[in-house]
Protein backbone atom coordinates (compact mmCIF):
# COMPACT_ATOMS: atom_id res chain seq x y z
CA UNK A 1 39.18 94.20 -57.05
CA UNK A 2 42.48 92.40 -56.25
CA UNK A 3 43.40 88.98 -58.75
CA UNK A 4 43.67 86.00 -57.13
CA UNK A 5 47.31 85.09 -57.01
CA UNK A 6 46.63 81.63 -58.80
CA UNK A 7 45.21 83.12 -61.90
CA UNK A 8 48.50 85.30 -62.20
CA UNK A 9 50.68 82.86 -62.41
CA UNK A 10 49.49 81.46 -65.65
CA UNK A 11 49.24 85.06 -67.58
CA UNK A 12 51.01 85.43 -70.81
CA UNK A 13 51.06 88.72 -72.99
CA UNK A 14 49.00 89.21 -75.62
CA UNK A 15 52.23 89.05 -77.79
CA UNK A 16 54.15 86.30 -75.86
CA UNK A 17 53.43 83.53 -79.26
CA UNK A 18 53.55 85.97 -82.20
CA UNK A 19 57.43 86.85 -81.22
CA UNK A 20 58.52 83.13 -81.25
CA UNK A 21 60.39 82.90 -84.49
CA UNK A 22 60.61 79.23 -86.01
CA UNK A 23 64.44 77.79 -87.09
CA UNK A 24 64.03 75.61 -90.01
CA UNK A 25 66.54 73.05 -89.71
CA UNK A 26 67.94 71.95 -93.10
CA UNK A 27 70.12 68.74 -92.62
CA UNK A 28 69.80 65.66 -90.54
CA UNK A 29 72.98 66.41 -88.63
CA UNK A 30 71.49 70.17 -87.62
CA UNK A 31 68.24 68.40 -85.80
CA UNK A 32 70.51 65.42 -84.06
CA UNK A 33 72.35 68.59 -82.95
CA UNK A 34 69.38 70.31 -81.78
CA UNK A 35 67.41 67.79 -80.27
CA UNK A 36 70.03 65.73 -78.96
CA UNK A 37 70.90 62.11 -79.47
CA UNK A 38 69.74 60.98 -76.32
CA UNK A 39 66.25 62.38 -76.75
CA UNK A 40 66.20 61.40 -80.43
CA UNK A 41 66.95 57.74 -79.43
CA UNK A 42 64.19 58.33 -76.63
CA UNK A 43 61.69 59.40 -78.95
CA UNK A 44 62.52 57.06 -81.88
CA UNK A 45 63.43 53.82 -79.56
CA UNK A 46 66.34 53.34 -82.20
CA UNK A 47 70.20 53.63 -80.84
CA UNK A 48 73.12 55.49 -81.31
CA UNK A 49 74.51 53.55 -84.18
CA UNK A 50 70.55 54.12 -86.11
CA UNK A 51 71.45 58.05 -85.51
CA UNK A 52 74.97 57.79 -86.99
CA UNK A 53 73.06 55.97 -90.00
CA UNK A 54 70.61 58.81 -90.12
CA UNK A 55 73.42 61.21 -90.22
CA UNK A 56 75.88 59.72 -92.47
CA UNK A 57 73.04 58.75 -95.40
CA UNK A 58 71.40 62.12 -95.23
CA UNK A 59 67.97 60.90 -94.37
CA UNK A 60 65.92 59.90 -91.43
CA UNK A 61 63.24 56.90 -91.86
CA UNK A 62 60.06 57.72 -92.66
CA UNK A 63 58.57 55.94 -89.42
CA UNK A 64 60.44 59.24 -87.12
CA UNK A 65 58.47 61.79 -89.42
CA UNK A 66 55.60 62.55 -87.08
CA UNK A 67 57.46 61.87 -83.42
CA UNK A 68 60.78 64.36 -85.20
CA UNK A 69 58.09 66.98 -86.66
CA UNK A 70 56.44 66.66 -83.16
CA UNK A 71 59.62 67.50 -81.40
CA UNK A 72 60.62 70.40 -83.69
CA UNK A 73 56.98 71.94 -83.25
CA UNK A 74 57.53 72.18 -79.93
CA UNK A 75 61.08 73.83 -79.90
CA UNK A 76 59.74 76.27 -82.42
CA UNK A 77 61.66 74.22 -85.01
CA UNK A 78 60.68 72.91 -88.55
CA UNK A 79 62.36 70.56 -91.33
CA UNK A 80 61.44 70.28 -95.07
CA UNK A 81 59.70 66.27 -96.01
CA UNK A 82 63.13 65.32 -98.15
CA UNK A 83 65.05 64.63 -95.27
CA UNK A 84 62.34 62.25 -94.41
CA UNK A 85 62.76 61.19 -98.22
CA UNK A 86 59.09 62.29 -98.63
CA UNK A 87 57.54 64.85 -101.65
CA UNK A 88 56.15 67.50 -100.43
CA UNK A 89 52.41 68.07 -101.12
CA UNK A 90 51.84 70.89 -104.13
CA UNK A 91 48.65 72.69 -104.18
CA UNK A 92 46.89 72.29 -107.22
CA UNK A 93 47.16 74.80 -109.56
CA UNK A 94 43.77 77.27 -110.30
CA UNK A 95 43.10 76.31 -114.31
CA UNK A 96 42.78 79.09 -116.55
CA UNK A 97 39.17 79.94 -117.32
């Protein structure tokens, strides 16, 4: 039985998502350089002088946390919450019996 040619093109290995290693980006400088300013300003609708801010206090606004973290996801990216100036959630602790 021979595959239709459509239903090739769209394969993938089996494999082809558990190789992708994720880059965990520690500083607001090393995402600006990854992403790019001109995409950060696209997906933020802030300007270059906002991402010079960003980069010179440490810190992006809280407001960019979900449209950044979406951006990273899809590079096969990630950033900790403080950079966002956020605390990151703890899981309760299991109390002693």
């Amino acid at each position: 039985m021979q595959e239709s040619t459509n239903l090739t093109l769209y394969r993938l290995p089996v494999n082809s998502f558990t190789a992708m290693k994720i880059r965990t980006l520690t500083s607001v400088r090393s995402i600006v350089d990854t992403v790019g300013r001109q995409r950060l300003q696209l997906l933020t609708g802030k300007g270059s002088s906002h991402i010079t801010n960003w980069i010179a206090t440490g810190f992006f606004p809280p407001t960019t946390f979900v449209v950044i973290n979406a951006e990273l996801e899809r590079i096969a990216c990630r950033a900790p919450e403080k950079l966002w100036r956020m605390i990151p959630a703890v899981r309760p602790r299991a109390r002693a019996a």
